[in-house]
C-alpha atoms as a PDB file:
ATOM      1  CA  UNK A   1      19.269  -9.105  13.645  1.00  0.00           C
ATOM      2  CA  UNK A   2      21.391  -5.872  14.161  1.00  0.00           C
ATOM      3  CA  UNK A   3      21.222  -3.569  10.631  1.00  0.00           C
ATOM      4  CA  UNK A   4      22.771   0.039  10.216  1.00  0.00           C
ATOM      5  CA  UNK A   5      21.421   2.022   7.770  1.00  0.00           C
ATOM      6  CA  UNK A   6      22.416   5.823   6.322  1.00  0.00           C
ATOM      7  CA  UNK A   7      19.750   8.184   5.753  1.00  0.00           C
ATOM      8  CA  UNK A   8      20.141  11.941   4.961  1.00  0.00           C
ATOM      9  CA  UNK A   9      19.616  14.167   7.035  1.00  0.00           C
ATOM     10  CA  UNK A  10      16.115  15.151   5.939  1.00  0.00           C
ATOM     11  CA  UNK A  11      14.478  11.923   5.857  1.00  0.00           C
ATOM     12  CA  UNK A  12      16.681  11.607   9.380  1.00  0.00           C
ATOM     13  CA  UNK A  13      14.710  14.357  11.052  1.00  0.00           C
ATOM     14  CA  UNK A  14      11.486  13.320   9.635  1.00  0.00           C
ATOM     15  CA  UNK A  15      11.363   9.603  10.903  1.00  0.00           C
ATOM     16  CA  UNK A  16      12.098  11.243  14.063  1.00  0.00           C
ATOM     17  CA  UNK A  17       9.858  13.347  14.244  1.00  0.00           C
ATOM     18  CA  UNK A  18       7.346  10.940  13.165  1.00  0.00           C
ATOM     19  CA  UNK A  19       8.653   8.799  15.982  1.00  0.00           C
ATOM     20  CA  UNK A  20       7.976  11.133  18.659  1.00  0.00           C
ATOM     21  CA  UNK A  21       4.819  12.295  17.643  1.00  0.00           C
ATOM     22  CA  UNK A  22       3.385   8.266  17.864  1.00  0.00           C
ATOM     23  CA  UNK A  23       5.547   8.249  20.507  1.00  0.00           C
ATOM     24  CA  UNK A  24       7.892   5.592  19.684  1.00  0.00           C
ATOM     25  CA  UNK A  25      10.811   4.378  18.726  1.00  0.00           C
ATOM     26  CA  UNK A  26      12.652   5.151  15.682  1.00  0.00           C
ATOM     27  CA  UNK A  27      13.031   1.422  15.124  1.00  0.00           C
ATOM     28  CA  UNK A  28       9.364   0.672  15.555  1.00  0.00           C
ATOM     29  CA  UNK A  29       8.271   3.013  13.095  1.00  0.00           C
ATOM     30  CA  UNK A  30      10.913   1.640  10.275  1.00  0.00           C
ATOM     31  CA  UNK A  31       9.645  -1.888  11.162  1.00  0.00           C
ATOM     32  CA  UNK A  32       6.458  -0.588  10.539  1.00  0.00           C
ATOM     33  CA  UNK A  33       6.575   0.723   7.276  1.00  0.00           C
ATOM     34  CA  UNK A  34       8.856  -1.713   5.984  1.00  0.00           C
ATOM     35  CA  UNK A  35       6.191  -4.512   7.375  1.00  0.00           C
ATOM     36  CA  UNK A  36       3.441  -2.715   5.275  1.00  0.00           C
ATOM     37  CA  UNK A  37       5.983  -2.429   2.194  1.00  0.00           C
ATOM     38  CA  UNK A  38       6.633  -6.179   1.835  1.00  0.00           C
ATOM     39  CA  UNK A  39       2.884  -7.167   2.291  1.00  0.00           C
ATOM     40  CA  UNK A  40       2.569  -4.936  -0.842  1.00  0.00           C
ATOM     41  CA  UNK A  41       4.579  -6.793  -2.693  1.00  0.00           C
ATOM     42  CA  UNK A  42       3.024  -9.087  -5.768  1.00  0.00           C
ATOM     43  CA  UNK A  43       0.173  -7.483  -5.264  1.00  0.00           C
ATOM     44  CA  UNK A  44      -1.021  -5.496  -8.797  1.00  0.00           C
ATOM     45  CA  UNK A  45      -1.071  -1.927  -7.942  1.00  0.00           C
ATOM     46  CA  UNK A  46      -3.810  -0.081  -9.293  1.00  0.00           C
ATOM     47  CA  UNK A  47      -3.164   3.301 -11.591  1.00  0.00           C
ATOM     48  CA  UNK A  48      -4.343   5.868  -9.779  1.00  0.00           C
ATOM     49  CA  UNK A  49      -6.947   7.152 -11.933  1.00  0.00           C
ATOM     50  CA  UNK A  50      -8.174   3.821 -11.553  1.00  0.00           C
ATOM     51  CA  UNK A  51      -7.889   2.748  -7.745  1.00  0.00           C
ATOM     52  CA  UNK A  52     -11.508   5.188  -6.709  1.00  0.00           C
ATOM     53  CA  UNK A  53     -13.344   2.114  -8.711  1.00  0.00           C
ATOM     54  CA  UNK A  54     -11.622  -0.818  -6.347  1.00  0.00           C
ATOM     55  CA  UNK A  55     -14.519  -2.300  -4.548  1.00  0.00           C
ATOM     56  CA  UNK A  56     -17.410  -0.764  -6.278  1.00  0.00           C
ATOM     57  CA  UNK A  57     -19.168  -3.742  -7.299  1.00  0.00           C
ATOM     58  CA  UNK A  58     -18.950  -5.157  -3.703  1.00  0.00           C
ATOM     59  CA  UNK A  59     -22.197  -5.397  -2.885  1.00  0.00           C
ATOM     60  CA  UNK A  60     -23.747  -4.550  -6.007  1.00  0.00           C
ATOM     61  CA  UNK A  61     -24.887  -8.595  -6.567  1.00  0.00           C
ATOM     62  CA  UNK A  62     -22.249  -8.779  -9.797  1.00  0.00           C
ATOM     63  CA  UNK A  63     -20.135 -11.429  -9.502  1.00  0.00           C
ATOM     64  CA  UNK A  64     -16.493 -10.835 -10.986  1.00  0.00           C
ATOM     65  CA  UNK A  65     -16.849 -13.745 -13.194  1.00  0.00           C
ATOM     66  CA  UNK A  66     -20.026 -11.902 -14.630  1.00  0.00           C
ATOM     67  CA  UNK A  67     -18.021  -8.830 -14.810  1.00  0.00           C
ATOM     68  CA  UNK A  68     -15.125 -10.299 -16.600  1.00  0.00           C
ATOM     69  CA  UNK A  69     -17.833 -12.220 -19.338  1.00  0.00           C
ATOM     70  CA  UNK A  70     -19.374  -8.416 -19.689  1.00  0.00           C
ATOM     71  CA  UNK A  71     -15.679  -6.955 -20.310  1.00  0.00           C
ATOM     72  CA  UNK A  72     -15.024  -9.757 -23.045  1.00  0.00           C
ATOM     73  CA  UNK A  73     -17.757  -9.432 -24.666  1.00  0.00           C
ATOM     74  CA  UNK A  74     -17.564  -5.654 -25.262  1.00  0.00           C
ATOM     75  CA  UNK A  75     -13.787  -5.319 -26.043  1.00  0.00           C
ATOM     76  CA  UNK A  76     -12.770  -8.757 -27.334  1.00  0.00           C
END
């Protein structure tokens, strides 16, 4: 599919410098970031003063079922 698209001039020079310093095209890099945008979406973003604890029980031998019992307990 053939799509034309205006950007200003700043954000112009910027994808192509970005381009040329991964050494590719300008197309590849918009396909790129637009590829990573859509996976994003309906996921939940985290806020960001909470996004450091993603993943921090990983490991830790609490299950998230445990985790969400513990979080019901105290606040419900």
């Amino acid at each position: 599919m053939r799509l034309t698209i205006k950007l200003n001039d700043k954000l112009a020079k910027a994808l192509e410098e970005k381009a040329k310093k991964k050494n590719k095209k300008i197309e590849e890099i918009i396909v790129e970031v637009l590829e990573k945008d859509l996976k994003q979406v309906g996921k939940q973003e985290l806020p960001p003063n909470a996004a450091f604890l993603a993943g921090l029980l990983k490991d830790s031998g609490v299950s998230e079922e445990d985790y969400k019992k513990y979080l019901e307990k105290k606040y419900l």
